[in-house]
N, C-alpha and C. Protein backbone atom coordinates (compact mmCIF):
# COMPACT_ATOMS: atom_id res chain seq x y z
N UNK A 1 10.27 50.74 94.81
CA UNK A 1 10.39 49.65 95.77
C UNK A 1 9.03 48.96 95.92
N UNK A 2 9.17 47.75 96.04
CA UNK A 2 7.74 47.08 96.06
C UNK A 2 7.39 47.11 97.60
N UNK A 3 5.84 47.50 97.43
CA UNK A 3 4.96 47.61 98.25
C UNK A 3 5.02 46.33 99.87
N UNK A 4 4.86 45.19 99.44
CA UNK A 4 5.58 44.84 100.47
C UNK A 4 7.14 44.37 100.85
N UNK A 5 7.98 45.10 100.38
CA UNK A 5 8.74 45.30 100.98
C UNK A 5 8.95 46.70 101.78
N UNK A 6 8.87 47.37 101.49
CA UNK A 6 8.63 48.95 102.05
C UNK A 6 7.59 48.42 103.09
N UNK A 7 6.60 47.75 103.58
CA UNK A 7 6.06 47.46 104.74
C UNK A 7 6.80 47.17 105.66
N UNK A 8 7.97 46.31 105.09
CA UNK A 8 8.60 45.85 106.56
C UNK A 8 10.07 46.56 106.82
N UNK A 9 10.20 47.57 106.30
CA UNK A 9 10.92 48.39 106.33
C UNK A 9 10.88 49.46 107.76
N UNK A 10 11.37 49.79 108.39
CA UNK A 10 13.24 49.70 108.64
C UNK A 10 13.19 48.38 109.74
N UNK A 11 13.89 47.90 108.94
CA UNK A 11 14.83 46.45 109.67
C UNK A 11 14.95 46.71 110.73
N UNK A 12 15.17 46.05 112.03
CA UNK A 12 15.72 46.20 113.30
C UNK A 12 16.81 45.90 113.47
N UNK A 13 17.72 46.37 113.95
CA UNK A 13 19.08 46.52 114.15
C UNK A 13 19.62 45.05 113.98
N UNK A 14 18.87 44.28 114.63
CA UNK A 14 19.34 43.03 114.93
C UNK A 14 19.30 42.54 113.58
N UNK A 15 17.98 42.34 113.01
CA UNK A 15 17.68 42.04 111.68
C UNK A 15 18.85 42.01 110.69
N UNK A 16 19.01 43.31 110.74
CA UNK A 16 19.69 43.93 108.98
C UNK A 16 20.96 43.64 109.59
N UNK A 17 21.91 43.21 110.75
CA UNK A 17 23.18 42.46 110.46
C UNK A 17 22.85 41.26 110.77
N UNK A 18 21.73 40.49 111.06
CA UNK A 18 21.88 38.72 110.47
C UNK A 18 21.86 38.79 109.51
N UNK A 19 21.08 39.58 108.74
CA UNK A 19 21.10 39.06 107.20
C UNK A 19 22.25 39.77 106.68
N UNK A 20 22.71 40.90 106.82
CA UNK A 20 23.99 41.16 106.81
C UNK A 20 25.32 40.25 106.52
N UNK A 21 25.33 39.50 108.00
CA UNK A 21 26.39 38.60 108.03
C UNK A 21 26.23 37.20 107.14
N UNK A 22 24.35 37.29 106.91
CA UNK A 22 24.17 35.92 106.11
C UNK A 22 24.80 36.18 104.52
N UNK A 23 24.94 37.73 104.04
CA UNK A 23 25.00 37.79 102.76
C UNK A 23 26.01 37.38 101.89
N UNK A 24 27.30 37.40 102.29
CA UNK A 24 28.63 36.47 101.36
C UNK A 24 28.31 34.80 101.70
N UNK A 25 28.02 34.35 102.47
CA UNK A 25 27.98 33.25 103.05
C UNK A 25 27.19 32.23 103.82
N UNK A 26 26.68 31.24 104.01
CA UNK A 26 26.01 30.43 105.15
C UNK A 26 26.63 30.29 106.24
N UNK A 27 25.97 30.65 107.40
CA UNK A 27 26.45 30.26 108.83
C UNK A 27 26.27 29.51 109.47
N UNK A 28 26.76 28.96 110.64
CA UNK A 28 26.13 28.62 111.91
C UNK A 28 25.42 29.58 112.68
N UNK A 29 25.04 29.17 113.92
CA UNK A 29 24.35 30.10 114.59
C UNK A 29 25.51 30.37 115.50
N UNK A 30 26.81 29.98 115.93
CA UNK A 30 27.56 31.12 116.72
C UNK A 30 28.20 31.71 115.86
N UNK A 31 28.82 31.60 114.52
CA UNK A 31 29.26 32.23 113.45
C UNK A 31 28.46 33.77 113.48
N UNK A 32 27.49 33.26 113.25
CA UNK A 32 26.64 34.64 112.83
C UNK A 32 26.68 35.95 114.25
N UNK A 33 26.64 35.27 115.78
CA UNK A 33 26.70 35.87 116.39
C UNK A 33 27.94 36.54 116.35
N UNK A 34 29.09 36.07 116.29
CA UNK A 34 30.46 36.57 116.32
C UNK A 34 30.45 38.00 114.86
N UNK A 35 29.83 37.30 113.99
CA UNK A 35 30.25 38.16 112.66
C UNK A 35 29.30 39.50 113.11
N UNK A 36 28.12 39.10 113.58
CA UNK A 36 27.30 40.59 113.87
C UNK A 36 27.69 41.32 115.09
N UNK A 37 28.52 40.85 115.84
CA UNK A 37 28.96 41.70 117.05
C UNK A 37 30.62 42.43 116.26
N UNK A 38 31.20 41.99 115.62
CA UNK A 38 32.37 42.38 114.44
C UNK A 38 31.83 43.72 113.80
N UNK A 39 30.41 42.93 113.02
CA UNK A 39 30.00 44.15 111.62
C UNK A 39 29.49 45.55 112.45
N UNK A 40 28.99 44.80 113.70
CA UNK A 40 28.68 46.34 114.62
C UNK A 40 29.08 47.09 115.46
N UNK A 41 30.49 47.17 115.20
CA UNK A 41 31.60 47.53 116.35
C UNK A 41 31.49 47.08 117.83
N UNK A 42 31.01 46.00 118.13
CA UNK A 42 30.55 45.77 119.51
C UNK A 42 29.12 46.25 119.62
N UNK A 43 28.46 46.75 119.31
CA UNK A 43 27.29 47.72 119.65
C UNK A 43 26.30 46.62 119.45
N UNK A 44 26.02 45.58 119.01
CA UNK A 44 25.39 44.60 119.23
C UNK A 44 26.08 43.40 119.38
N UNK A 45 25.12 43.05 120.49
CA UNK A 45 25.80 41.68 121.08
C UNK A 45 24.77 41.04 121.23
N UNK A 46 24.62 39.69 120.49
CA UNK A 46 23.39 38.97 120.49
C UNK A 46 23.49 37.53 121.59
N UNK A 47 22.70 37.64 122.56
CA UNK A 47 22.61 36.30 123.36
C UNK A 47 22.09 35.46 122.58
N UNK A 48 21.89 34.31 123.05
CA UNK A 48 21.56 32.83 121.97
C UNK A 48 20.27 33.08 122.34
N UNK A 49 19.37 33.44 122.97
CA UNK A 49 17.88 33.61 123.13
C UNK A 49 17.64 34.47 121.96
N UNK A 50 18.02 35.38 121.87
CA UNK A 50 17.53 36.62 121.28
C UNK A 50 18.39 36.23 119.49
N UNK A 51 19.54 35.63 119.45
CA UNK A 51 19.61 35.26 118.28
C UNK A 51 18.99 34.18 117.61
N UNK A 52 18.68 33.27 118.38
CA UNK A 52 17.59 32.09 118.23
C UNK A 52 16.46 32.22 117.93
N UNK A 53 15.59 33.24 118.24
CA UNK A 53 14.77 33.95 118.31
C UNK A 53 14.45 34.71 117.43
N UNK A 54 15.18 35.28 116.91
CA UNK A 54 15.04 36.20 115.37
C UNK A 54 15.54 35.46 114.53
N UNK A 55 16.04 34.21 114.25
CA UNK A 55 16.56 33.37 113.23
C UNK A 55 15.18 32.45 113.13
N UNK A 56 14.20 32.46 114.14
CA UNK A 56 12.95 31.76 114.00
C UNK A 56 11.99 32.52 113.25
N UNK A 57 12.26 33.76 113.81
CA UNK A 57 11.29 34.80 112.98
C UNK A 57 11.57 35.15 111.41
N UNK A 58 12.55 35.14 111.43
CA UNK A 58 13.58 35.04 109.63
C UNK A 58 12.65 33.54 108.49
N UNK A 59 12.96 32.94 109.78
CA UNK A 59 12.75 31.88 109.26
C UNK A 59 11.35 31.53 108.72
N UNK A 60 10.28 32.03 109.92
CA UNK A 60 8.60 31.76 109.05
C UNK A 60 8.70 33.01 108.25
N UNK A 61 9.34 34.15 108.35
CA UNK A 61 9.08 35.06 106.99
C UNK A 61 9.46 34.49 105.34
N UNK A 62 10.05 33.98 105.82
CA UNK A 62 11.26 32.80 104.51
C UNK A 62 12.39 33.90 104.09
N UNK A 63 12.70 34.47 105.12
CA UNK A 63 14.08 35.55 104.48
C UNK A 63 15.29 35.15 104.80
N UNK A 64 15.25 33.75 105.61
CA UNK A 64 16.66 32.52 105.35
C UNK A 64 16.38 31.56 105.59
N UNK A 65 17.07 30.41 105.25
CA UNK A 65 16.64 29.06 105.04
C UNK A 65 17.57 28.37 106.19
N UNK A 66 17.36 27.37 106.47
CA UNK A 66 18.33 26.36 107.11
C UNK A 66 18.72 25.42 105.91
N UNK A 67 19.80 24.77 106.49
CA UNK A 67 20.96 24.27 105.03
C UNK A 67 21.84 23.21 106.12
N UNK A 68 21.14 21.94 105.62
CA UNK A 68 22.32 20.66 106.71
C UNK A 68 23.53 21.29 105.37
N UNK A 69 24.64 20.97 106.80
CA UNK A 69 26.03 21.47 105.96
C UNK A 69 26.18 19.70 106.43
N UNK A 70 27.41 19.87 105.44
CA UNK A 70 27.84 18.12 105.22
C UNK A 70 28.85 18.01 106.61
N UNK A 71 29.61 18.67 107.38
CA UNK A 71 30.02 18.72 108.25
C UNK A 71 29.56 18.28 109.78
N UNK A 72 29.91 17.48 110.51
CA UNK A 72 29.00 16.98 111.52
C UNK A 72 29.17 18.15 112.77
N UNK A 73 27.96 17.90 113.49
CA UNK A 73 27.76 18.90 114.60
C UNK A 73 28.56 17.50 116.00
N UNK A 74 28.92 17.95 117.45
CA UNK A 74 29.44 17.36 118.31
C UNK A 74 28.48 16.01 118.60
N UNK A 75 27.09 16.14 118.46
CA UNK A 75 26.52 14.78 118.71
C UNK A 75 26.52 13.57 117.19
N UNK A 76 26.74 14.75 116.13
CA UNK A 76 26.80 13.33 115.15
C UNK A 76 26.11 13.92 113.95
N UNK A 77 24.94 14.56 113.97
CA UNK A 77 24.14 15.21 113.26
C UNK A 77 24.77 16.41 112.33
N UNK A 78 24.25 16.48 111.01
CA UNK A 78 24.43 17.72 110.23
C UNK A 78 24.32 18.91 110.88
N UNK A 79 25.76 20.04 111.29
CA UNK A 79 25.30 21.18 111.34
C UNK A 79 24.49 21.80 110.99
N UNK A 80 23.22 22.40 111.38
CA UNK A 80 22.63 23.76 110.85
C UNK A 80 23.05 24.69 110.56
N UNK A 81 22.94 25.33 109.20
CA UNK A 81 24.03 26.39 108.65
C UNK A 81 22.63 27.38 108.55
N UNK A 82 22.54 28.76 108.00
CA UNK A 82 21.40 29.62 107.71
C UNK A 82 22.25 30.38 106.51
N UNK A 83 21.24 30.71 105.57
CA UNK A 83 21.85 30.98 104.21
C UNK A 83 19.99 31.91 104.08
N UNK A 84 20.98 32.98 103.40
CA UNK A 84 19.73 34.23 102.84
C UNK A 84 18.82 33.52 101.71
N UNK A 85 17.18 34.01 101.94
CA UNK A 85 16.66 33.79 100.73
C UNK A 85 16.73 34.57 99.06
N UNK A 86 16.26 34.52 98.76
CA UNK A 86 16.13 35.83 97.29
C UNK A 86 15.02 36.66 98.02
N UNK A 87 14.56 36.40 98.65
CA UNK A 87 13.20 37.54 99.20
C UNK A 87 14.53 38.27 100.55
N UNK A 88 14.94 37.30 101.26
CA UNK A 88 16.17 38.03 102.39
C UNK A 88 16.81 38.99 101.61
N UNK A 89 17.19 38.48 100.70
CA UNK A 89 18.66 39.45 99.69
C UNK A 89 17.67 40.65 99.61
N UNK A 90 16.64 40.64 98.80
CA UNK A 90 15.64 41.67 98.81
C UNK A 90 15.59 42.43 99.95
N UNK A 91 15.10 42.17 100.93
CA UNK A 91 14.78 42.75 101.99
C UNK A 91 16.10 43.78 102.39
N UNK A 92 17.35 42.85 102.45
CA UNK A 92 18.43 43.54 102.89
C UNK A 92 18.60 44.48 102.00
N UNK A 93 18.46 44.21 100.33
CA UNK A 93 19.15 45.25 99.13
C UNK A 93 18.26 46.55 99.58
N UNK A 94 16.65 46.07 100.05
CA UNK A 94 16.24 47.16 100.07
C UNK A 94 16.60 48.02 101.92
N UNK A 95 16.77 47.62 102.70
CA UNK A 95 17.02 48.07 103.70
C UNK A 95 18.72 49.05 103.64
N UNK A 96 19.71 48.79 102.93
CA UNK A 96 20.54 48.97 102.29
C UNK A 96 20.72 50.10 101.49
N UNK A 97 19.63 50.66 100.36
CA UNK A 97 19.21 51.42 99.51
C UNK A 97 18.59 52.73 100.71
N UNK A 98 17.22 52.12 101.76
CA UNK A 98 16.80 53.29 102.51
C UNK A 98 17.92 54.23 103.82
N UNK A 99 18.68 53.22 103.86
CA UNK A 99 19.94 53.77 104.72
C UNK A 99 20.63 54.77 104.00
N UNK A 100 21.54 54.31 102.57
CA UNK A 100 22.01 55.38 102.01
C UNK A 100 20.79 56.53 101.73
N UNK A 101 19.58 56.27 101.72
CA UNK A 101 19.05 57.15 101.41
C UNK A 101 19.05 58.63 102.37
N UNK A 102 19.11 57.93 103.82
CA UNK A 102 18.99 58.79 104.99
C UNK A 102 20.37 59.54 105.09
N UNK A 103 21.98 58.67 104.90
CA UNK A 103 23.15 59.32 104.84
C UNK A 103 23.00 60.57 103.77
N UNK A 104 22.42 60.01 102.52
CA UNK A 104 22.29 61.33 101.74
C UNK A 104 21.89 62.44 101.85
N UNK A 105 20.73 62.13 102.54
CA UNK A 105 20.09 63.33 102.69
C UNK A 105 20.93 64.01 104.34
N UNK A 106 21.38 63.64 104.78
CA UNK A 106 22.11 64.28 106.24
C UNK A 106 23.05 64.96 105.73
N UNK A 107 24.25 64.33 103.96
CA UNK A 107 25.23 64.75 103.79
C UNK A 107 24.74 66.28 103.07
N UNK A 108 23.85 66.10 102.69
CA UNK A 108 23.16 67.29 101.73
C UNK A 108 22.56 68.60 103.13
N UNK A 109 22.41 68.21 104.14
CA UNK A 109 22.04 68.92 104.53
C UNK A 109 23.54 69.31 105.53
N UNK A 110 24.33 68.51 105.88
CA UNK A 110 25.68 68.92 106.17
C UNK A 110 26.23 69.95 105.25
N UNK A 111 26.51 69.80 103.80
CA UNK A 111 27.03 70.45 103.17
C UNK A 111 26.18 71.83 103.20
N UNK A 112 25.04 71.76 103.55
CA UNK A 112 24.04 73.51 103.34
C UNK A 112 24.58 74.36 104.45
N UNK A 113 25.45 73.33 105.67
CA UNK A 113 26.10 74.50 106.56
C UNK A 113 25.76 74.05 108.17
N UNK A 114 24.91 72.47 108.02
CA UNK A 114 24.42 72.68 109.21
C UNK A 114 25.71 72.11 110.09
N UNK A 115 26.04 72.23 111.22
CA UNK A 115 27.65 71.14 111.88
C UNK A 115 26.73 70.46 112.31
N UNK A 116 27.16 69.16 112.23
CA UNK A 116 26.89 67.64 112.83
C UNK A 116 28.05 67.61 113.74
């Protein structure tokens, strides 16, 4: 795994399902809220501060882009859609990879006898 990526490793919850929800597709910004409160059984629920907010921080990292969709927003203007970078995809493939890494090793130590 490259060096800086393993720096910014482990994602914050919030993190690894925006980019999550960014990965088949481009969103809006209530799209994305709906799809990450879905992908996380309820267990996260993002207010528009706090999703606004980490879609800014995404954003100077360059791990998603904004994307006028051709579709108009209620005043007239191009929706803002958010779509993963190749460094995002990265980030997630690797956040993705250290997760199974942790299930593995729990299942390996499940199977030695311990009860979970």
């Amino acid at each position: 795994m490259n060096e800086r990526v393993e720096a910014d490793l482990p994602l914050t919850e919030v993190t690894y399902f925006i980019l999550l929800s960014l990965a088949p597709q481009t969103k809006h910004g209530y799209a994305i809220m709906k799809d990450v409160r879905l992908l996380s059984h309820d267990r996260v629920v993002l207010s528009t501060g706090t999703l606004y907010g980490a879609l800014k921080r995404l954003l100077e990292q360059a791990w998603i882009e904004r994307v006028d969709e051709p579709k108009m927003d209620e005043t007239g203007r191009p929706r803002k859609v958010y779509a993963l970078t190749p460094v995002g995809r990265r980030m997630l493939g690797a956040e993705i990879t250290r997760l199974k890494s942790l299930v593995g090793a729990a299942q390996l130590r499940s199977a030695q006898g311990l009860s979970i």
